[in-house]
Structures are given as structure tokens and as C-alpha cells.
N, C-alpha and C. Protein backbone atom coordinates (compact mmCIF):
# COMPACT_ATOMS: atom_id res chain seq x y z
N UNK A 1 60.31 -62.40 -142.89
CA UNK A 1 58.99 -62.22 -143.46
C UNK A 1 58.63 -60.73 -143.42
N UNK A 2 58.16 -60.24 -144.40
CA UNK A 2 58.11 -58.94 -144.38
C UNK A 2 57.19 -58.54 -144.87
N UNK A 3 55.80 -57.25 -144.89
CA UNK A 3 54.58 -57.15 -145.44
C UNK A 3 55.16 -56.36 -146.75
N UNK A 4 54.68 -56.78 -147.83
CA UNK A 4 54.88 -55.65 -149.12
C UNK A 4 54.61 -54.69 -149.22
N UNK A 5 55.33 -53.65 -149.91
CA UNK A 5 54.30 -51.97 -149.48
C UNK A 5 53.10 -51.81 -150.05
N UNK A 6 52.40 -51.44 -149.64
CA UNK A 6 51.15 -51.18 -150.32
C UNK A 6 49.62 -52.80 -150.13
N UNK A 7 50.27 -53.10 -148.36
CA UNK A 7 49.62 -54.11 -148.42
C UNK A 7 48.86 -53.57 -147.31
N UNK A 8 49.31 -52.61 -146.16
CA UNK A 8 48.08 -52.38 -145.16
C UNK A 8 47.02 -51.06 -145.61
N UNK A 9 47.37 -50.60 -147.41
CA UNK A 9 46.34 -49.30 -147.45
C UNK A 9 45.71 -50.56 -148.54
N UNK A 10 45.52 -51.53 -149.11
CA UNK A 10 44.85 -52.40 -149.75
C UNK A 10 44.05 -53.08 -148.84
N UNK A 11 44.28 -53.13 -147.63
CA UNK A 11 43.64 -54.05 -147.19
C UNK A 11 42.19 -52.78 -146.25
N UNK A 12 42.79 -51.44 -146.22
CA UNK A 12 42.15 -50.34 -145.40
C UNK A 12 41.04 -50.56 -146.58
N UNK A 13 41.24 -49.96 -148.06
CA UNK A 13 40.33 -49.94 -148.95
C UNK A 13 39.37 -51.26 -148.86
N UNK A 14 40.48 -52.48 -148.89
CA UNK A 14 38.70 -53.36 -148.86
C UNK A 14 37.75 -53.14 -147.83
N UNK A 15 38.52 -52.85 -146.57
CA UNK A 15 37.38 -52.60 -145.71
C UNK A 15 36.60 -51.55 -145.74
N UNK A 16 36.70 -50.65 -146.25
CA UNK A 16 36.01 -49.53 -146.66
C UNK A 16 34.68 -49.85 -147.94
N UNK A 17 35.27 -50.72 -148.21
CA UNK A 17 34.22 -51.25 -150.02
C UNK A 17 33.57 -52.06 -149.08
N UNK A 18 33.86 -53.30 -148.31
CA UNK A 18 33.10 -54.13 -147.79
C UNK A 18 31.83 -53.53 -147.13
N UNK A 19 32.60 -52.83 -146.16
CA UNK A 19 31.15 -51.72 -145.21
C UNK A 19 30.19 -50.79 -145.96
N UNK A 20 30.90 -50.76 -146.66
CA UNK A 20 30.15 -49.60 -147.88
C UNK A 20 28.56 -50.55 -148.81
N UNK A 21 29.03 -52.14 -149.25
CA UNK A 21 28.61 -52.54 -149.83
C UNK A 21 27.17 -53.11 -148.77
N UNK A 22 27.67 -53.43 -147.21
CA UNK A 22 26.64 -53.84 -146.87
C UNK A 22 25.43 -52.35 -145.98
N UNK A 23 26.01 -51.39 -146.09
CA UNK A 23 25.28 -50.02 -145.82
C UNK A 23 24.39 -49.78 -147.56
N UNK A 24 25.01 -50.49 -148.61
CA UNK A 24 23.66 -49.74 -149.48
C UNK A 24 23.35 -50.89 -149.67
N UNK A 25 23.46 -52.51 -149.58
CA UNK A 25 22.51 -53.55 -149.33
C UNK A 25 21.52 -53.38 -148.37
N UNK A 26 21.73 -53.01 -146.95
CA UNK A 26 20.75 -52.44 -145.85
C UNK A 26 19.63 -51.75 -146.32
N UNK A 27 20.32 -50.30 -147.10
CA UNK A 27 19.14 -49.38 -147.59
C UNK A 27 18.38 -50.37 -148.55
N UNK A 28 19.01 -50.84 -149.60
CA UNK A 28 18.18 -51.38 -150.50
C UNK A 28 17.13 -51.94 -149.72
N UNK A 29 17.40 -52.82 -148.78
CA UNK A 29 16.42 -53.66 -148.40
C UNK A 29 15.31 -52.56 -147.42
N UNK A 30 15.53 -51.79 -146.98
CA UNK A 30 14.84 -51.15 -145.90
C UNK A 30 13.65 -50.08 -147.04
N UNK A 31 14.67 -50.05 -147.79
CA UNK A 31 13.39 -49.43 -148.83
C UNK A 31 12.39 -50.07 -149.57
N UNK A 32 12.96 -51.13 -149.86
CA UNK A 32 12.01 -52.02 -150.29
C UNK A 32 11.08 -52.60 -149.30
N UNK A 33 11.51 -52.75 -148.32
CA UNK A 33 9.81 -53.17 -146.92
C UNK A 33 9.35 -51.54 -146.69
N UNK A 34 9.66 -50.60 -146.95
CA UNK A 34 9.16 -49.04 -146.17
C UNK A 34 7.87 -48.57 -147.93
N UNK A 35 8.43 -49.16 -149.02
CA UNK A 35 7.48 -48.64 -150.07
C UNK A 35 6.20 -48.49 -149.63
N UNK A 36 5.80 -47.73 -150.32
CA UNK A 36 4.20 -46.97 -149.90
C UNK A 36 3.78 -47.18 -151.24
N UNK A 37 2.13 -48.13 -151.74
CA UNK A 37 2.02 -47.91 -153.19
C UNK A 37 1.20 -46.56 -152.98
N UNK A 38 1.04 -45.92 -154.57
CA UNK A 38 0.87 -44.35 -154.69
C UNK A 38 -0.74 -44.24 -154.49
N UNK A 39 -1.06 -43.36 -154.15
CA UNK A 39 -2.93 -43.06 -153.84
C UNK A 39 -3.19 -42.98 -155.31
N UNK A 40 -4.23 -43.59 -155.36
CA UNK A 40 -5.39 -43.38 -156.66
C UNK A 40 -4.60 -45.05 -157.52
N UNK A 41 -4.28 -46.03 -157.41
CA UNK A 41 -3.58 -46.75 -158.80
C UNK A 41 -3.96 -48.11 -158.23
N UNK A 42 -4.40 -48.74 -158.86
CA UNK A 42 -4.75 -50.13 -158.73
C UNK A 42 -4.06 -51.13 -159.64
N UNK A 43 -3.98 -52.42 -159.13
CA UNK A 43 -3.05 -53.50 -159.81
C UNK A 43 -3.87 -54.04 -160.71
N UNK A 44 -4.35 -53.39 -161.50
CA UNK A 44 -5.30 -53.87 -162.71
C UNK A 44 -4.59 -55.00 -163.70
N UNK A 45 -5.30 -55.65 -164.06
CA UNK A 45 -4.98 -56.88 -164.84
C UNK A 45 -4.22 -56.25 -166.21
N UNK A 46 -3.48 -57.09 -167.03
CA UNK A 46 -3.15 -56.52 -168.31
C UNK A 46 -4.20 -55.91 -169.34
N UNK A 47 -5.41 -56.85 -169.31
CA UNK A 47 -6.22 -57.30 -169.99
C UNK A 47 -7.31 -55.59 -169.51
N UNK A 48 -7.76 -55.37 -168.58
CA UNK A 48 -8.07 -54.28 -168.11
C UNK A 48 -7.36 -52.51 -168.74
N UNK A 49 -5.96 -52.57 -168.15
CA UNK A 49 -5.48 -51.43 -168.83
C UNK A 49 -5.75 -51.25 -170.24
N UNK A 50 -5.50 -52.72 -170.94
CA UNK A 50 -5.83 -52.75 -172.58
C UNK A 50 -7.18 -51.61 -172.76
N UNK A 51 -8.06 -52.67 -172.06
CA UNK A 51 -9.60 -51.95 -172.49
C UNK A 51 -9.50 -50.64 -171.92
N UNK A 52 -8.80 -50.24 -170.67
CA UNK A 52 -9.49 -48.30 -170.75
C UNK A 52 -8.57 -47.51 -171.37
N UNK A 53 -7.30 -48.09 -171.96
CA UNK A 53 -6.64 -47.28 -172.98
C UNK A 53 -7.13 -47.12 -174.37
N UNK A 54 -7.58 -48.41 -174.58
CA UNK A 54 -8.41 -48.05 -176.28
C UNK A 54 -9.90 -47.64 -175.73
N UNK A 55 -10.45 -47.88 -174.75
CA UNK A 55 -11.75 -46.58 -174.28
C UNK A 55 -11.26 -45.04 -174.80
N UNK A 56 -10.08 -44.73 -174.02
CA UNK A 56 -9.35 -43.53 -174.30
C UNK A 56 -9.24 -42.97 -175.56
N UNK A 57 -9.23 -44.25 -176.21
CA UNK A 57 -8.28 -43.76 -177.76
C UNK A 57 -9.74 -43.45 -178.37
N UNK A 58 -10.47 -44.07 -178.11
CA UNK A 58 -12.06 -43.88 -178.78
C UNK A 58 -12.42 -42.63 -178.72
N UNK A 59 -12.26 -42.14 -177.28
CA UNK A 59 -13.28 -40.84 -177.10
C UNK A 59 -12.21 -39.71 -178.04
């Protein structure tokens, strides 16, 4: 029984992709609970933005 060549640097690379994949899953997630919403902006309704953009367009 014998390992094929090119079977213990295939197997180095997956582990390198594997760790890799769950270090920017981590960030993803750590950034997404750390978001800060921005000063001054409110979750205004659709119906809202409508009206102070055509306010806008008026003046």
C-alpha cells in the first residue's frame, strides 16, 4: 500500500482552505453583531422616503 505523490501537499492545502474558510465565516459573523447603525438615519417606511424625496423635488 503506498500513498500517491502528491497526496500529503493535497491534503496540507485542504487544511489550509478549511481554516481559512472558518476564520472569514468568524469575521463575517462578528461583524455582523459589532455593526453600529450610522448617526443621523432612521428606518423610515418606504412610503415616507417617497414623500420627502418628491418634497425635495418640489422645492
Amino acid at each position: 500500500m503506498s500513498i500517491q505523490q502528491g497526496s500529503f501537499e493535497l491534503a496540507i492545502f485542504g487544511v489550509i482552505f478549511f481554516a481559512l474558510q472558518l476564520w472569514w465565516i468568524k469575521m463575517i459573523v462578528k461583524n455582523g453583531q459589532e455593526q453600529e447603525v450610522v448617526a443621523g438615519t432612521t428606518k423610515d417606511s418606504l412610503a415616507e422616503q417617497k414623500k420627502r424625496l418628491e418634497a425635495l423635488l418640489r422645492k
